[in-house]
PDB file of N, CA and C in Angstrom:
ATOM      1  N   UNK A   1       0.841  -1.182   0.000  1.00  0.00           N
ATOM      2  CA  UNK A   1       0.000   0.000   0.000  1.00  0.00           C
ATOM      3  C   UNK A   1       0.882   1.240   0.000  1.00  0.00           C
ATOM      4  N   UNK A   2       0.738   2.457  -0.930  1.00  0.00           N
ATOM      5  CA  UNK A   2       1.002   3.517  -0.853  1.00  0.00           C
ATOM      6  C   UNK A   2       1.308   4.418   0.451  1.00  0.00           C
ATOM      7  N   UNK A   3       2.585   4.537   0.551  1.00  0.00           N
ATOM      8  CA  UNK A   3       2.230   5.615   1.910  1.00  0.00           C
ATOM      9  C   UNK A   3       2.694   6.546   1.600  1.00  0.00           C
ATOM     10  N   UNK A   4       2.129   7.896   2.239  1.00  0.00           N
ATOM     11  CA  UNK A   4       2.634   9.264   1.476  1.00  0.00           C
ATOM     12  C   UNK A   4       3.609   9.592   2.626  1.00  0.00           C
ATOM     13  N   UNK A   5       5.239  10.326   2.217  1.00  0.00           N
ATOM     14  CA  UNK A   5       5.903  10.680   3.113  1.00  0.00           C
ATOM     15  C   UNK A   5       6.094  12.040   3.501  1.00  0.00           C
ATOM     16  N   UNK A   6       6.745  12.805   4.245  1.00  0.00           N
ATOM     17  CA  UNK A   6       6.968  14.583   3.992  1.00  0.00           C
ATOM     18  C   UNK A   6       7.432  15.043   2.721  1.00  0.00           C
ATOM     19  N   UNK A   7       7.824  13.991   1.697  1.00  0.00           N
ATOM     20  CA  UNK A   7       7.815  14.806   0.853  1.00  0.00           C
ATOM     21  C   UNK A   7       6.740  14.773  -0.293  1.00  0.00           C
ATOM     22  N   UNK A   8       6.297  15.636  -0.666  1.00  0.00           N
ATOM     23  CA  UNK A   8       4.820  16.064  -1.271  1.00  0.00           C
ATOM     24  C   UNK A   8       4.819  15.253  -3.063  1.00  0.00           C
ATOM     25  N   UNK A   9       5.806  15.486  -3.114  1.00  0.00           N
ATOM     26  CA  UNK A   9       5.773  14.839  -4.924  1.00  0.00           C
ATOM     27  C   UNK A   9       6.149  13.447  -4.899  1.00  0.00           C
ATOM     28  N   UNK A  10       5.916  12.255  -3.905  1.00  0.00           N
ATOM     29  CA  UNK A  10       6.776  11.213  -4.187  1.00  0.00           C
ATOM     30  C   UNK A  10       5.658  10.424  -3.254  1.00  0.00           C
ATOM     31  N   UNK A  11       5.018   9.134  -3.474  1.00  0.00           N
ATOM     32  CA  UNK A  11       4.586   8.123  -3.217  1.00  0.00           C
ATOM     33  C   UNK A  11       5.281   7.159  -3.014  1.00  0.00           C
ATOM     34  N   UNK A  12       6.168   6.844  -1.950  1.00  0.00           N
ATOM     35  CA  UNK A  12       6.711   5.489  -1.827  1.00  0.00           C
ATOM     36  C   UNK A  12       5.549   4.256  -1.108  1.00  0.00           C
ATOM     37  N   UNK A  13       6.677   3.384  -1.558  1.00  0.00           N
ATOM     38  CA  UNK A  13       6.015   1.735  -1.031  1.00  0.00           C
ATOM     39  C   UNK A  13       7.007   1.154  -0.687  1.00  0.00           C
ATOM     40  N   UNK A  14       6.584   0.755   0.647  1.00  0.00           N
ATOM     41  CA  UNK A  14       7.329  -0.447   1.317  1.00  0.00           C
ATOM     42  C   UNK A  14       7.398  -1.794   1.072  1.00  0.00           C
ATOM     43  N   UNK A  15       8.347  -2.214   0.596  1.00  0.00           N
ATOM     44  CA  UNK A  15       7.818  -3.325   0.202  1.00  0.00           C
ATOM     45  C   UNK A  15       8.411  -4.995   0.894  1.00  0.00           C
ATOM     46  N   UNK A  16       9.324  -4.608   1.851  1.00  0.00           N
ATOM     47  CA  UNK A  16      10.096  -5.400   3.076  1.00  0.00           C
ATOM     48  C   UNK A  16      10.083  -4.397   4.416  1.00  0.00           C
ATOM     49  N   UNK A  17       9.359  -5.336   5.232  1.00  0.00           N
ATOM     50  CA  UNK A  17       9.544  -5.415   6.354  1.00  0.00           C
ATOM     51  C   UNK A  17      10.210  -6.135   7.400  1.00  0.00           C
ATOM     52  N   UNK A  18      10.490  -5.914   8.309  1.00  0.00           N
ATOM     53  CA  UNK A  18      11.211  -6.811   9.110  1.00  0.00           C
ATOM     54  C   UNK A  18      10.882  -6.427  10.691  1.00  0.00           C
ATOM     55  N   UNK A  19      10.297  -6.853  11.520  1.00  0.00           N
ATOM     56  CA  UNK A  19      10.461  -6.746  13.051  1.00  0.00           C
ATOM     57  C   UNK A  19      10.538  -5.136  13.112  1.00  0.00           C
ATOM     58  N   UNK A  20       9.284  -4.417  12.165  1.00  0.00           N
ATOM     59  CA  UNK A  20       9.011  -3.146  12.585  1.00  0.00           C
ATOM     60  C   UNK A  20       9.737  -2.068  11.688  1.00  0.00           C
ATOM     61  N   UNK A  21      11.157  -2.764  10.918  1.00  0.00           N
ATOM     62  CA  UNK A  21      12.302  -1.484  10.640  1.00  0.00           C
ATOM     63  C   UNK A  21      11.857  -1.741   8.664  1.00  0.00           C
ATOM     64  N   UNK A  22      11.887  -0.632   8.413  1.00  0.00           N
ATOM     65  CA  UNK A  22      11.727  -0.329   6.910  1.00  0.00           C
ATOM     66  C   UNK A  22      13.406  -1.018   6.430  1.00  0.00           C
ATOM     67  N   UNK A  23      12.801  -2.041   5.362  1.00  0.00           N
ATOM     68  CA  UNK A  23      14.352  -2.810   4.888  1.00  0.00           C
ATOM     69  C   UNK A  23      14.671  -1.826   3.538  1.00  0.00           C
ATOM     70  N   UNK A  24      13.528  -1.863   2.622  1.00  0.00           N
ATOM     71  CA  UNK A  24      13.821  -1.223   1.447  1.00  0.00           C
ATOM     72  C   UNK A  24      13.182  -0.366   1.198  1.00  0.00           C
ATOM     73  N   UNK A  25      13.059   0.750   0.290  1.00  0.00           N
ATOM     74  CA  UNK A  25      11.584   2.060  -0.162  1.00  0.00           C
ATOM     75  C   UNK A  25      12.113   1.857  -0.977  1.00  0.00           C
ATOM     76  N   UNK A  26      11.404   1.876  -2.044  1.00  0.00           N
ATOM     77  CA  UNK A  26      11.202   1.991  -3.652  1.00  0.00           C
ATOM     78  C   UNK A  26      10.281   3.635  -4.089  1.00  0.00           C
ATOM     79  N   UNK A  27      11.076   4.269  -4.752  1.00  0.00           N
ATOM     80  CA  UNK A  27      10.457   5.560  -5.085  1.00  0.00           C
ATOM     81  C   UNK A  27       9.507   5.381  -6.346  1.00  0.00           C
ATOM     82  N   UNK A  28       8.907   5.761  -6.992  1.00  0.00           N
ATOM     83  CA  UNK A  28       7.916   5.799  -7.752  1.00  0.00           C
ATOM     84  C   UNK A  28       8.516   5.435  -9.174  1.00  0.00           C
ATOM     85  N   UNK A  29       9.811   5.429  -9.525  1.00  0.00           N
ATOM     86  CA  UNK A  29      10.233   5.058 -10.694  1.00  0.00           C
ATOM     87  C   UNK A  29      10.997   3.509 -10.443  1.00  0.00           C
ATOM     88  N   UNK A  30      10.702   3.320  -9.235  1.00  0.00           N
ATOM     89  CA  UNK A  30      11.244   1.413  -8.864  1.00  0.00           C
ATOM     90  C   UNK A  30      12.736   2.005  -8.311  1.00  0.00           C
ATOM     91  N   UNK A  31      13.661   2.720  -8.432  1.00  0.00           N
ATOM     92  CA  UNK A  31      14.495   2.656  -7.558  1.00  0.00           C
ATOM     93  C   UNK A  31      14.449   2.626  -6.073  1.00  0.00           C
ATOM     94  N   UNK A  32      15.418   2.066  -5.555  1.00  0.00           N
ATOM     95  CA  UNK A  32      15.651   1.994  -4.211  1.00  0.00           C
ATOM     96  C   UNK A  32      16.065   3.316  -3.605  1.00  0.00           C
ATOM     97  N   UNK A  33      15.484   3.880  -2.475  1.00  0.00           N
ATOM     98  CA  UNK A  33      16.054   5.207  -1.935  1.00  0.00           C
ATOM     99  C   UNK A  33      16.493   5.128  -0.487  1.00  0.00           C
ATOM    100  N   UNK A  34      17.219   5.702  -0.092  1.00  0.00           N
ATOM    101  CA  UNK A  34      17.884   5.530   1.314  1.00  0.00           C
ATOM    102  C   UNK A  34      17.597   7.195   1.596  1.00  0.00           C
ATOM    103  N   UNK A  35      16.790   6.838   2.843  1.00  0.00           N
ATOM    104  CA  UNK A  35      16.093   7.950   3.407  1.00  0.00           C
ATOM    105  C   UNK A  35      17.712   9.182   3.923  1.00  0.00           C
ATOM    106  N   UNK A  36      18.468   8.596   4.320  1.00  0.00           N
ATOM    107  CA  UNK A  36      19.624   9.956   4.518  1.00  0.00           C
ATOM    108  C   UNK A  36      20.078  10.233   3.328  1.00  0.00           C
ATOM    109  N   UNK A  37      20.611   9.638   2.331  1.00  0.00           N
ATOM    110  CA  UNK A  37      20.888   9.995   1.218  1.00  0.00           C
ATOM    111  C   UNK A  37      20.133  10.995   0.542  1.00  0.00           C
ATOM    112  N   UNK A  38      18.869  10.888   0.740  1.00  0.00           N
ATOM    113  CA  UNK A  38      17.379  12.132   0.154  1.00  0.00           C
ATOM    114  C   UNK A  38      18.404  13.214   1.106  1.00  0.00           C
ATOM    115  N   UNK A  39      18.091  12.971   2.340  1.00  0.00           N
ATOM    116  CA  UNK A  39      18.385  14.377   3.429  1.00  0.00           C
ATOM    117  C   UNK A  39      19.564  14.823   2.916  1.00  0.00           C
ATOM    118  N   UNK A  40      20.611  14.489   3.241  1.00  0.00           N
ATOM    119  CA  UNK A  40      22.258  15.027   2.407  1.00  0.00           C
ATOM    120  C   UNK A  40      21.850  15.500   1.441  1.00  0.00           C
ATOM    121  N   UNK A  41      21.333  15.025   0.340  1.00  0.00           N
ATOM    122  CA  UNK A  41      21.174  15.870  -1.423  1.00  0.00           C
ATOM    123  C   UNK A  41      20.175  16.834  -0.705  1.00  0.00           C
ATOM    124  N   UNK A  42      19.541  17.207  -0.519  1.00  0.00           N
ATOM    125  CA  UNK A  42      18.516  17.674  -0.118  1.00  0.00           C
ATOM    126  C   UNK A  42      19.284  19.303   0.540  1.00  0.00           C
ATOM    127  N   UNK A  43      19.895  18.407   1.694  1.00  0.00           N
ATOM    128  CA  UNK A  43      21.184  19.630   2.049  1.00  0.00           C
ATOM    129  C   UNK A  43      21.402  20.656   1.568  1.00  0.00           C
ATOM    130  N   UNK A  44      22.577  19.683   0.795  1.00  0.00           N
ATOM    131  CA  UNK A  44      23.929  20.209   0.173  1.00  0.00           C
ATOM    132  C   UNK A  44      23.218  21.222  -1.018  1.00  0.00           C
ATOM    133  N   UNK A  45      21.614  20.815  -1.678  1.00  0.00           N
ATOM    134  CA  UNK A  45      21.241  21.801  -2.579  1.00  0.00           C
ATOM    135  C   UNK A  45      20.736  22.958  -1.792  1.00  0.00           C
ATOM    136  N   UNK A  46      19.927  22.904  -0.467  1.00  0.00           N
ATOM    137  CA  UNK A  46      19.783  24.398   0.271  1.00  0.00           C
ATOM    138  C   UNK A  46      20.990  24.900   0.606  1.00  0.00           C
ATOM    139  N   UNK A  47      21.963  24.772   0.976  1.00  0.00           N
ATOM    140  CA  UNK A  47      23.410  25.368   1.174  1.00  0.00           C
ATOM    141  C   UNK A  47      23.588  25.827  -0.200  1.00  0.00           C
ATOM    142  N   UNK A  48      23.766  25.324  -1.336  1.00  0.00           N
ATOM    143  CA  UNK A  48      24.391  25.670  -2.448  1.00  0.00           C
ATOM    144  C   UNK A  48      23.169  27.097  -2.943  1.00  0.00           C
ATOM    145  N   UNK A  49      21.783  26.563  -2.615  1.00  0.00           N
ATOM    146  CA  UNK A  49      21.153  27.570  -3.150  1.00  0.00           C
ATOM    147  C   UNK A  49      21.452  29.345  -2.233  1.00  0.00           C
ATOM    148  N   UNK A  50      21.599  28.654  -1.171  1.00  0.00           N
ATOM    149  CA  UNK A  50      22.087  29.693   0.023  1.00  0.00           C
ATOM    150  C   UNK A  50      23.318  30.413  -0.181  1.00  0.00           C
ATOM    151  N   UNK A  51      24.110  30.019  -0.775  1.00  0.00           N
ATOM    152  CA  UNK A  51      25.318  30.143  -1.112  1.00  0.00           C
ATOM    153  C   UNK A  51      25.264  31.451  -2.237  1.00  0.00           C
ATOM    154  N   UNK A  52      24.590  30.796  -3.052  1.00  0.00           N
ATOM    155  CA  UNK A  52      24.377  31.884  -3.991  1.00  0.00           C
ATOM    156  C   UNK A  52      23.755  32.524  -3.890  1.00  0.00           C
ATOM    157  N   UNK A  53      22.619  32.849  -2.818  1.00  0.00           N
ATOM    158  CA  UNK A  53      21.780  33.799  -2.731  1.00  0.00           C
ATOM    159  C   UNK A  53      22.746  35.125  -1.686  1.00  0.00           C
ATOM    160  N   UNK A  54      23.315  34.998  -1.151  1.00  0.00           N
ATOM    161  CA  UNK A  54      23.856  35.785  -0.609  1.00  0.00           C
ATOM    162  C   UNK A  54      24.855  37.128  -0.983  1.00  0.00           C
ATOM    163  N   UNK A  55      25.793  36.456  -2.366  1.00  0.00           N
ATOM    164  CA  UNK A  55      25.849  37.701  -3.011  1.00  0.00           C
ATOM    165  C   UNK A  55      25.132  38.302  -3.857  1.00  0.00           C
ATOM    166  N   UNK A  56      23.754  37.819  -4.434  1.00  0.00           N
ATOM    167  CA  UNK A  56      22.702  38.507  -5.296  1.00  0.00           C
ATOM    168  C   UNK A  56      21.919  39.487  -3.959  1.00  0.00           C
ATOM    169  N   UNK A  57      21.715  38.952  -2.809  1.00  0.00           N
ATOM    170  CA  UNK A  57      21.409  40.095  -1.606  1.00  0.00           C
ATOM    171  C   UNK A  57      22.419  41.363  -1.778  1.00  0.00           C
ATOM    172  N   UNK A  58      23.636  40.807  -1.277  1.00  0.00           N
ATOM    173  CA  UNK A  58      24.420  42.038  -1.335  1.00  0.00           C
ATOM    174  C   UNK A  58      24.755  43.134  -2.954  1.00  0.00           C
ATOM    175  N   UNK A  59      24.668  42.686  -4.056  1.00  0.00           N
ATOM    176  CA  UNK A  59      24.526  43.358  -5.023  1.00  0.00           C
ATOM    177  C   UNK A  59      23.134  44.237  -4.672  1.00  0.00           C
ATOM    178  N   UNK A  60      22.045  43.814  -4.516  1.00  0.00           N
ATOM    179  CA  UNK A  60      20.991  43.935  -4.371  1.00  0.00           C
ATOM    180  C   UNK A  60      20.858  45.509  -3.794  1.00  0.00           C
ATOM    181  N   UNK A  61      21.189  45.392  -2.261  1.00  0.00           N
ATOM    182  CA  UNK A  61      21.040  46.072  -1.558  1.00  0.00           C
ATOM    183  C   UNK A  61      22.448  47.354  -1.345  1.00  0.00           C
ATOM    184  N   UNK A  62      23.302  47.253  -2.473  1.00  0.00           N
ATOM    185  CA  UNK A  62      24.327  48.181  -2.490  1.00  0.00           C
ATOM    186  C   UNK A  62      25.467  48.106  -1.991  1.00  0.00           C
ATOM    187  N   UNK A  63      25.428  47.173  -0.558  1.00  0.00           N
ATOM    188  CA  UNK A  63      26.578  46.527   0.181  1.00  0.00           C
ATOM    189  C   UNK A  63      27.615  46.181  -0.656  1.00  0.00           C
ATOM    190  N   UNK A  64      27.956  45.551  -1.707  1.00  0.00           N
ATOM    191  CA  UNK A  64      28.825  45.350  -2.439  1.00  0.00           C
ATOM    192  C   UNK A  64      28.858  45.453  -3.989  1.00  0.00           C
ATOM    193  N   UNK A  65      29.821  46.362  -4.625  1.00  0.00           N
ATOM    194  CA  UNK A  65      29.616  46.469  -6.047  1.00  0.00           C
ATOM    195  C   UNK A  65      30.493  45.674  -7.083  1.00  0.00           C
ATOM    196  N   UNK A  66      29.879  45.545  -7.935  1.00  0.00           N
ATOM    197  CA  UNK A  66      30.280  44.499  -8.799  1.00  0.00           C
ATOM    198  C   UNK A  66      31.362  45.248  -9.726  1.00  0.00           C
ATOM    199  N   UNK A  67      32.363  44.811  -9.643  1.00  0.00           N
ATOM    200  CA  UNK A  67      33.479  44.890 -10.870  1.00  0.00           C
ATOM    201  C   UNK A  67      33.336  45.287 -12.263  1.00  0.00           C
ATOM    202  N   UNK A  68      33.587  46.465 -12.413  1.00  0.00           N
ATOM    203  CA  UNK A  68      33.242  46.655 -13.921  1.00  0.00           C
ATOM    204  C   UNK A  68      34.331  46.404 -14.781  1.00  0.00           C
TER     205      UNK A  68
END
């Protein structure tokens, strides 16, 4: 059976169990997903997006000028 998780675009299914602990998730295209592996990518793309948002702030707001 379908269970919906926190994340909104993705329907996984369990499809091994064992004595309570999730063995495998299968994401909606049949791969296998490992729930920290999501979190890390997941990360490393808000940092990176963060990353770059910080000097488009400071251009932004005058704090720092760009090299002509």
């Amino acid at each position: 059976m379908p269970i919906l998780t926190d994340d909104p675009f993705l329907a996984f299914l369990i499809i091994e169990e064992k004595e309570g602990t999730i063995m495998a998730v299968y994401d909606w295209t049949g791969q296998r997903v490992r729930r920290m592996k999501r979190v890390r990518t997941a990360s490393v793309a808000m940092l990176l997006i963060i990353l770059m948002a910080i000097p488009a702030i400071l251009l932004h707001y005058n704090l720092i000028q760009y090299p002509h």
